[in-house]
PDB file of N, CA and C in Angstrom:
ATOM      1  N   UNK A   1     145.197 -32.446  93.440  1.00  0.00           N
ATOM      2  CA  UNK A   1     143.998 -31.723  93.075  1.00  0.00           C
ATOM      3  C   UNK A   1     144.150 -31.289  91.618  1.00  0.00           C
ATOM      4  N   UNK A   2     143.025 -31.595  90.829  1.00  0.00           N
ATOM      5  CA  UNK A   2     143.001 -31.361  89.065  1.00  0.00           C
ATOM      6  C   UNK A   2     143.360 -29.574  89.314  1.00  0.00           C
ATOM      7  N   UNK A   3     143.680 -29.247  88.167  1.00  0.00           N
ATOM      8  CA  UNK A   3     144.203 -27.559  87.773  1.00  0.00           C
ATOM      9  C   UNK A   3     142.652 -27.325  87.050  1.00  0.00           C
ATOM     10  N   UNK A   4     141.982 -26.234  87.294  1.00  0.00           N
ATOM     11  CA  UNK A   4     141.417 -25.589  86.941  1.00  0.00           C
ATOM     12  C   UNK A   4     141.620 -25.246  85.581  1.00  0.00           C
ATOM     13  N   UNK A   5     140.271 -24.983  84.449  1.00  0.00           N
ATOM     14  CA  UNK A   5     140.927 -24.992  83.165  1.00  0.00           C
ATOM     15  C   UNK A   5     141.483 -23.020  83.429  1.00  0.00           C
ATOM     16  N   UNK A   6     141.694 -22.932  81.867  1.00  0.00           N
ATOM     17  CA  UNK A   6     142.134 -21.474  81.899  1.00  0.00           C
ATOM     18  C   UNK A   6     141.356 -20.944  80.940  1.00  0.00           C
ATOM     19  N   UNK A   7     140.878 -19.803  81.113  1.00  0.00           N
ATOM     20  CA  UNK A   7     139.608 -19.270  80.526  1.00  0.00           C
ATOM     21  C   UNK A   7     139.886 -18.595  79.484  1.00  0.00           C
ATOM     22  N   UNK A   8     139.737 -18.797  78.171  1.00  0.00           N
ATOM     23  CA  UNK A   8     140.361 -18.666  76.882  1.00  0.00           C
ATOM     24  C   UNK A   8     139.847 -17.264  76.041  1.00  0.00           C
ATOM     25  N   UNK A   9     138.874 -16.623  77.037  1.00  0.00           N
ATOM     26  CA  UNK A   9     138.217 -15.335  76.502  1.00  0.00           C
ATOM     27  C   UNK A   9     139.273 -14.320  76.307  1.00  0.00           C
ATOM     28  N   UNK A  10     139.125 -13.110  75.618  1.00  0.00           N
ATOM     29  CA  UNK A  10     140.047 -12.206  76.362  1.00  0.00           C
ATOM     30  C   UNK A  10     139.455 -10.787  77.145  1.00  0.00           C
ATOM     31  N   UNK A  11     140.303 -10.486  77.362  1.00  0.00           N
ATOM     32  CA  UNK A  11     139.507  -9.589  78.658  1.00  0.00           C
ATOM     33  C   UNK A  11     137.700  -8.548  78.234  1.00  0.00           C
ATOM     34  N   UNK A  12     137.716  -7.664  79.140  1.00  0.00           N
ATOM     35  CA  UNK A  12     135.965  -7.401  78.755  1.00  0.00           C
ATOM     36  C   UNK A  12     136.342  -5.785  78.477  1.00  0.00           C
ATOM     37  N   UNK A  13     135.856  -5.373  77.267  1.00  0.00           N
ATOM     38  CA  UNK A  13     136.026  -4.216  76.764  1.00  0.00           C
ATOM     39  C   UNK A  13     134.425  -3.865  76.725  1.00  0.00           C
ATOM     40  N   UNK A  14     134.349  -2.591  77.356  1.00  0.00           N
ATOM     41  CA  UNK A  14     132.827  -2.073  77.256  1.00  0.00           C
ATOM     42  C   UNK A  14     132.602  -1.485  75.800  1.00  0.00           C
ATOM     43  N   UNK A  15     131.343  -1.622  76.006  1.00  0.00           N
ATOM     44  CA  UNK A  15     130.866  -1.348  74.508  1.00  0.00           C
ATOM     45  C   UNK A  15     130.744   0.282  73.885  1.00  0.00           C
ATOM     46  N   UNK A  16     131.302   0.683  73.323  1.00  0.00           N
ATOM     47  CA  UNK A  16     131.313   1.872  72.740  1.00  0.00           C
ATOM     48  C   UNK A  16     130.059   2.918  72.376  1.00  0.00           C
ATOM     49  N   UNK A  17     129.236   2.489  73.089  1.00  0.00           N
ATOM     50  CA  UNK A  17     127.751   3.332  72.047  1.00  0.00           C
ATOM     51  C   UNK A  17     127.626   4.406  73.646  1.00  0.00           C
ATOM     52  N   UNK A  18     127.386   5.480  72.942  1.00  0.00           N
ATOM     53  CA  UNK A  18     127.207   6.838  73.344  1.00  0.00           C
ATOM     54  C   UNK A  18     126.625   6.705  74.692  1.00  0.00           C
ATOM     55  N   UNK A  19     126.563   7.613  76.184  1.00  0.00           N
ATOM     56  CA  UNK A  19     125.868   7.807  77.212  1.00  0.00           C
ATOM     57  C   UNK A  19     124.937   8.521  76.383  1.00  0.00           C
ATOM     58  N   UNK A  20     123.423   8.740  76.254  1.00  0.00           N
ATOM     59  CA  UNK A  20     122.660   9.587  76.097  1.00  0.00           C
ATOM     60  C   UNK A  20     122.708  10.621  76.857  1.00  0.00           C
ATOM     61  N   UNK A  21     122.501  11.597  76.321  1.00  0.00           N
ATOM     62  CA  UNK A  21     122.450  12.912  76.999  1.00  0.00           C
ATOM     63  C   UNK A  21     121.868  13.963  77.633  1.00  0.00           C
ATOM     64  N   UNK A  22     120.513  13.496  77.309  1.00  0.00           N
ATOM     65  CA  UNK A  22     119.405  13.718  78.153  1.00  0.00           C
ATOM     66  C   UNK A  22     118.885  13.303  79.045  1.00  0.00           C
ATOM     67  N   UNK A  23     119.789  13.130  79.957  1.00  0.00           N
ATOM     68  CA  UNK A  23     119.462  12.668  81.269  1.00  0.00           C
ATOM     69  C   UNK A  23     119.596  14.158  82.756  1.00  0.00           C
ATOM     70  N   UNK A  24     119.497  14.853  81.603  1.00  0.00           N
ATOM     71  CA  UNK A  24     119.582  15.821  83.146  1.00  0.00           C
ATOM     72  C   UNK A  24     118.545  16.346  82.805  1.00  0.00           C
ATOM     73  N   UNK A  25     118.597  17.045  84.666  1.00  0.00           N
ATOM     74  CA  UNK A  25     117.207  17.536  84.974  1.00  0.00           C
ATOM     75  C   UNK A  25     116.965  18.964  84.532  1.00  0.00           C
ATOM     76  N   UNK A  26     115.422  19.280  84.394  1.00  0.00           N
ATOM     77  CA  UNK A  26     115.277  20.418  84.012  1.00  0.00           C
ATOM     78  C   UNK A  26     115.336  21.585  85.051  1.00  0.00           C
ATOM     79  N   UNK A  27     116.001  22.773  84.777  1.00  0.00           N
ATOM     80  CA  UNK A  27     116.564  23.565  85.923  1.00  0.00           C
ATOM     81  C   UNK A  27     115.689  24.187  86.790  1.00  0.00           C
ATOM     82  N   UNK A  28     114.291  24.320  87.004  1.00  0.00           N
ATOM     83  CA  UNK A  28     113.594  24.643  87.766  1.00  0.00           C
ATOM     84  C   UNK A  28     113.454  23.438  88.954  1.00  0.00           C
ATOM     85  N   UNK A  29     113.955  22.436  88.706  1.00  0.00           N
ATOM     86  CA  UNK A  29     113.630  21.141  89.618  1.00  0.00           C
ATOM     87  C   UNK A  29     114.169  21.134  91.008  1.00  0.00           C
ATOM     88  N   UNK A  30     115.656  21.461  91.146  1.00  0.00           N
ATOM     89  CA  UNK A  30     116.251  21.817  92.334  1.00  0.00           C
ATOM     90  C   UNK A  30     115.493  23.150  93.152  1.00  0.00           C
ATOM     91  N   UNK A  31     115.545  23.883  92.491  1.00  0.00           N
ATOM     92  CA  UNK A  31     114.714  25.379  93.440  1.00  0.00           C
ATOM     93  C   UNK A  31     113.668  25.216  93.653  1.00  0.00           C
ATOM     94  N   UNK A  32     113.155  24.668  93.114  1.00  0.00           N
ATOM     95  CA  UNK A  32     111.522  24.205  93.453  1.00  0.00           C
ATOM     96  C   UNK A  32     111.123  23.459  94.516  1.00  0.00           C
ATOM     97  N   UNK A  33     111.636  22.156  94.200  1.00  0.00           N
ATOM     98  CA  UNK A  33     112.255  20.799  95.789  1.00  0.00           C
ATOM     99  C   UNK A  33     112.765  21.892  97.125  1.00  0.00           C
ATOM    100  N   UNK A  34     113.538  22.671  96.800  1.00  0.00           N
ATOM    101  CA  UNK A  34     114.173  22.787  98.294  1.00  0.00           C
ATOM    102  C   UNK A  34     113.111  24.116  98.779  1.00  0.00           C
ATOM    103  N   UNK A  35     112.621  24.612  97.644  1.00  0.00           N
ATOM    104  CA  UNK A  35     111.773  25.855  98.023  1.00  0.00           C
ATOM    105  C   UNK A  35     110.326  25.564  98.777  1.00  0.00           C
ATOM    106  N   UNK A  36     109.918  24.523  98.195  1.00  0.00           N
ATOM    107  CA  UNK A  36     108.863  23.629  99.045  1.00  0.00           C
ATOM    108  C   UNK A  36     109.318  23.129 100.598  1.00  0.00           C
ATOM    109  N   UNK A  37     110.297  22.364 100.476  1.00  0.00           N
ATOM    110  CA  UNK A  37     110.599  22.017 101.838  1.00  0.00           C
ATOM    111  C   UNK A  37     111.099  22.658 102.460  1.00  0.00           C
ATOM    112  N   UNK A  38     111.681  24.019 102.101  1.00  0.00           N
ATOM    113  CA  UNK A  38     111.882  25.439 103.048  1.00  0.00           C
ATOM    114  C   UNK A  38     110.798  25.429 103.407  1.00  0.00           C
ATOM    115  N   UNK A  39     109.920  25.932 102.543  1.00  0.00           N
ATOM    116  CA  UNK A  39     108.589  26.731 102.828  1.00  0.00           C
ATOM    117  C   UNK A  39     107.408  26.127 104.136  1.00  0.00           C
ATOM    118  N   UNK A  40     107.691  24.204 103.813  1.00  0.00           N
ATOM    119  CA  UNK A  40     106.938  23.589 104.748  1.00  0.00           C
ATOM    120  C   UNK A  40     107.522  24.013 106.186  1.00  0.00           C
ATOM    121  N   UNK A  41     108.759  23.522 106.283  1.00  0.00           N
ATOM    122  CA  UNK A  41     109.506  23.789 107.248  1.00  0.00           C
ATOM    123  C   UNK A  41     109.118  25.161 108.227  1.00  0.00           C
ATOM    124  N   UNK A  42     109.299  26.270 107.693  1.00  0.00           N
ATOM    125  CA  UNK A  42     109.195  27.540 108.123  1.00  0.00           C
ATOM    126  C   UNK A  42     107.407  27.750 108.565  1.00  0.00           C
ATOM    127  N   UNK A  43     106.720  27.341 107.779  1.00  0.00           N
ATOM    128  CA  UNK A  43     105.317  27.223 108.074  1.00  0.00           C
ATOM    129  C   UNK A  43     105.007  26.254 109.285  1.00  0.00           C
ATOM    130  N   UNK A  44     105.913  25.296 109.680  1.00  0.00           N
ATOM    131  CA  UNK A  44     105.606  24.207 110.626  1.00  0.00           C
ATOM    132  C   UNK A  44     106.029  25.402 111.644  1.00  0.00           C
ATOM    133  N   UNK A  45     107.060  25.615 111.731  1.00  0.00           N
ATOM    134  CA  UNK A  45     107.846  26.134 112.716  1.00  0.00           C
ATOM    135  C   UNK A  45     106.980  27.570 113.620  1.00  0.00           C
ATOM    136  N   UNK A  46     106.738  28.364 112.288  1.00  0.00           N
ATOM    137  CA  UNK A  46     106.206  29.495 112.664  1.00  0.00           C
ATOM    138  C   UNK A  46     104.735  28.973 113.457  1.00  0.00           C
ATOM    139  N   UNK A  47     104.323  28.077 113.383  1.00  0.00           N
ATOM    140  CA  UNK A  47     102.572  27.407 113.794  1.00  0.00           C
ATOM    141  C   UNK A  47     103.220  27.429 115.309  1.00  0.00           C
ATOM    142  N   UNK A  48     104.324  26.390 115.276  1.00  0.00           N
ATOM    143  CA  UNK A  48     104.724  26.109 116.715  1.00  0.00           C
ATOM    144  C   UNK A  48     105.210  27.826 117.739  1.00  0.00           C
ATOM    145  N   UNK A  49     106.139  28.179 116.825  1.00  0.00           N
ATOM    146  CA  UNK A  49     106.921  29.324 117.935  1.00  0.00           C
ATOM    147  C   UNK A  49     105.837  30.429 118.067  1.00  0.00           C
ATOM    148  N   UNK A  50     104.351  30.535 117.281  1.00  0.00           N
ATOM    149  CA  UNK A  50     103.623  31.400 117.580  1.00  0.00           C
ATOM    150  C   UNK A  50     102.458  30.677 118.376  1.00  0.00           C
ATOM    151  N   UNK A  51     102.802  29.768 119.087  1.00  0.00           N
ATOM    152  CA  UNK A  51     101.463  29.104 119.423  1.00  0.00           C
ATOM    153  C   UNK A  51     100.063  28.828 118.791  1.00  0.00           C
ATOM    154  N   UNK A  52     100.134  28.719 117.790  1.00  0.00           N
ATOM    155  CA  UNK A  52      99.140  28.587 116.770  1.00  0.00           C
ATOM    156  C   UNK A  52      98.449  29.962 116.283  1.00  0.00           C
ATOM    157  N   UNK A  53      98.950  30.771 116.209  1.00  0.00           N
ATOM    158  CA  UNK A  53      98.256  32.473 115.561  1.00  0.00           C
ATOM    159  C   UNK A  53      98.674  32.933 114.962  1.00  0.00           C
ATOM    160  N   UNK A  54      99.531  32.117 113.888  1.00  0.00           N
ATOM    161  CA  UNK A  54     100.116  32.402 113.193  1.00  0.00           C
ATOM    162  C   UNK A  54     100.633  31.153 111.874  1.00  0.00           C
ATOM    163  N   UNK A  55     100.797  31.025 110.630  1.00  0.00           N
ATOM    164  CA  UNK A  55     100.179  31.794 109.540  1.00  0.00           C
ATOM    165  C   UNK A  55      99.093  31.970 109.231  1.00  0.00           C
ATOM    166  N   UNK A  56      98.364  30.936 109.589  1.00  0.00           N
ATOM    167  CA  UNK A  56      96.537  31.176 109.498  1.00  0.00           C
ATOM    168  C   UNK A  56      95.706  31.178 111.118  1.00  0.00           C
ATOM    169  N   UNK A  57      95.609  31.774 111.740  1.00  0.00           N
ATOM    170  CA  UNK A  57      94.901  31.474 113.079  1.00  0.00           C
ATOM    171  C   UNK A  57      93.861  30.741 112.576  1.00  0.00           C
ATOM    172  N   UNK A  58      92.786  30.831 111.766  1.00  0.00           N
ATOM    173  CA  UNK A  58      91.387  30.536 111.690  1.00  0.00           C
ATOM    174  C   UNK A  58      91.301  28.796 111.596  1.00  0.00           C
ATOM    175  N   UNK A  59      92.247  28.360 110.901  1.00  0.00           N
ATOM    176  CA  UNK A  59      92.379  26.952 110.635  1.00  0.00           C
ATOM    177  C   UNK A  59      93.086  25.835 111.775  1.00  0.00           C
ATOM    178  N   UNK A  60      93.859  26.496 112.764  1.00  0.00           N
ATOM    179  CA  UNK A  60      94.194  26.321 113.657  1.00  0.00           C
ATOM    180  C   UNK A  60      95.107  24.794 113.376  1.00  0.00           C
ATOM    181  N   UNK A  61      95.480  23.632 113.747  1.00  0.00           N
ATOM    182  CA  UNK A  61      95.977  22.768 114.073  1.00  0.00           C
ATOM    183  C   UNK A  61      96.312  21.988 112.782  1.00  0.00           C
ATOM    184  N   UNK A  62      95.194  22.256 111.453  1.00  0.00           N
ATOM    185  CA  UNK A  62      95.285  22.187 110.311  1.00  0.00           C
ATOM    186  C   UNK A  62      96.574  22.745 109.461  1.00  0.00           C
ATOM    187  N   UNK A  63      97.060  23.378 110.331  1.00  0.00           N
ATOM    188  CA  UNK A  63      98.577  24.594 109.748  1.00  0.00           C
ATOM    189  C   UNK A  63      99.559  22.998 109.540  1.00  0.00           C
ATOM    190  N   UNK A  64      99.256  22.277 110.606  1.00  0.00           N
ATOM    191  CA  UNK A  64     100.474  21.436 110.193  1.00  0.00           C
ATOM    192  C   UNK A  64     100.427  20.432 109.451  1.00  0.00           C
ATOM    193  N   UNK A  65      98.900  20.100 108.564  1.00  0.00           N
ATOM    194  CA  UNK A  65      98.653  19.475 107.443  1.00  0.00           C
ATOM    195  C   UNK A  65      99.192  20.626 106.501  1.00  0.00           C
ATOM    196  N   UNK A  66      99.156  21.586 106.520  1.00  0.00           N
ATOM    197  CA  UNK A  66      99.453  22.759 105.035  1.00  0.00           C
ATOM    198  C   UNK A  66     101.278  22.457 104.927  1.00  0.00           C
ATOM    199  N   UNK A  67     101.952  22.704 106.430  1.00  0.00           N
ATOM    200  CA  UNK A  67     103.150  22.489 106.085  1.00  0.00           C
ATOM    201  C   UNK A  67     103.847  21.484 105.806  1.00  0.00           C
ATOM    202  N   UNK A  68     103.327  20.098 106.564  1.00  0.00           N
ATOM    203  CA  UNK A  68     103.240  18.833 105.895  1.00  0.00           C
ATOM    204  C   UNK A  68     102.980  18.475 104.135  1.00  0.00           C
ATOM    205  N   UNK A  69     102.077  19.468 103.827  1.00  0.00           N
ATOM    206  CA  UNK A  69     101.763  19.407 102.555  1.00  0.00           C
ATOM    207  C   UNK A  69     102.782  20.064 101.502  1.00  0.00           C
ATOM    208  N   UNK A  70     103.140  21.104 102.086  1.00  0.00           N
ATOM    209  CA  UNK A  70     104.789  21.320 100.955  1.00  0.00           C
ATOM    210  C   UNK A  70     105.748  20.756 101.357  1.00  0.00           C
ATOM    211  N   UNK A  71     106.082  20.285 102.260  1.00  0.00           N
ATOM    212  CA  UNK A  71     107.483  19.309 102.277  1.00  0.00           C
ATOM    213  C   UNK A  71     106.756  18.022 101.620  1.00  0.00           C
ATOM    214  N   UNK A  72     105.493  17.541 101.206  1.00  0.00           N
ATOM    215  CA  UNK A  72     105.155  16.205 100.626  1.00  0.00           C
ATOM    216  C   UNK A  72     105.433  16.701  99.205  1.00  0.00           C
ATOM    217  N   UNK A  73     104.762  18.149  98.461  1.00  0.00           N
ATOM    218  CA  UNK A  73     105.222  18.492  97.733  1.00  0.00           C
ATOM    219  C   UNK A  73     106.201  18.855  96.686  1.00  0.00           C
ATOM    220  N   UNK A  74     107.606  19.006  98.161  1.00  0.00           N
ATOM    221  CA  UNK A  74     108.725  19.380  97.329  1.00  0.00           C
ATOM    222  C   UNK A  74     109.037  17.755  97.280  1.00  0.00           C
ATOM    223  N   UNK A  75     108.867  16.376  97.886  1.00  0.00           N
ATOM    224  CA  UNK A  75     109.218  15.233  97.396  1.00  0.00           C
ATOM    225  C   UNK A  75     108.413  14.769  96.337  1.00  0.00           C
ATOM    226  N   UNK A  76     107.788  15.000  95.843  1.00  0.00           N
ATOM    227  CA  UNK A  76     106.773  14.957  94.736  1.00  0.00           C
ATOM    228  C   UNK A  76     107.742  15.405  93.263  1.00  0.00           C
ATOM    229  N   UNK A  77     107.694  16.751  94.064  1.00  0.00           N
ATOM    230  CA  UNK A  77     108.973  17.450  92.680  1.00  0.00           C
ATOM    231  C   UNK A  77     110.098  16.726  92.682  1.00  0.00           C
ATOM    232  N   UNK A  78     110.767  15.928  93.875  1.00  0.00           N
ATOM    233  CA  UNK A  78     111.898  15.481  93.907  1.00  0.00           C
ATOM    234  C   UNK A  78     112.354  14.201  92.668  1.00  0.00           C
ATOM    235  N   UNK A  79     110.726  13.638  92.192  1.00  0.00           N
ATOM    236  CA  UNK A  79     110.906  12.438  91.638  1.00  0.00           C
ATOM    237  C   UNK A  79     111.666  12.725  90.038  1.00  0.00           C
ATOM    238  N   UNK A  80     111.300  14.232  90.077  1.00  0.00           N
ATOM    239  CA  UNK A  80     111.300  14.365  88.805  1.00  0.00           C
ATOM    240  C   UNK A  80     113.366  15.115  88.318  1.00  0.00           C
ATOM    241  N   UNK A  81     113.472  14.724  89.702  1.00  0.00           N
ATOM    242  CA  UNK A  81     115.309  15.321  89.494  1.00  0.00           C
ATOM    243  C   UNK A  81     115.739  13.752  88.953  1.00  0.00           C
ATOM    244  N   UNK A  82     117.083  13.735  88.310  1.00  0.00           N
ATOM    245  CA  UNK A  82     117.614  13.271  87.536  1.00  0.00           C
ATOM    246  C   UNK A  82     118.990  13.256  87.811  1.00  0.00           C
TER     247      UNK A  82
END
């Protein structure tokens, strides 16, 4: 069986130019994300363990579009973490 040639490069040195540094996120981004999806959370929950009379009675079944709506929220904010 022929020998394979031998590869005459020399090894791979990465290139030296700077990581940019602005790649992090701005600090309201984390508290915000988890404060939303607390907030949905606790709003779902409270709809259920109060049988619906509770946070809004008047809107009734709609409570779990509102809490649905901040946990969609805090993933909304999420796009913007880094």
């Amino acid at each position: 069986m022929p020998k394979s040639r031998i590869r005459r490069t020399t090894d791979y040195t990465p290139p030296t130019a700077k990581i940019p540094t602005n790649l992090d996120s701005k600090v309201w981004v984390a508290p915000t994300m988890l404060a939303a999806f607390f907030l949905g959370l606790a709003w779902i929950i409270a709809f259920y363990v109060t049988g619906g009379s509770f946070p809004i009675e008047a809107i009734h079944n709609w409570n779990l579009l509102v809490g649905f709506g901040f946990i969609a929220g805090g993933f909304a904010v999420a796009t913007q973490w880094k």
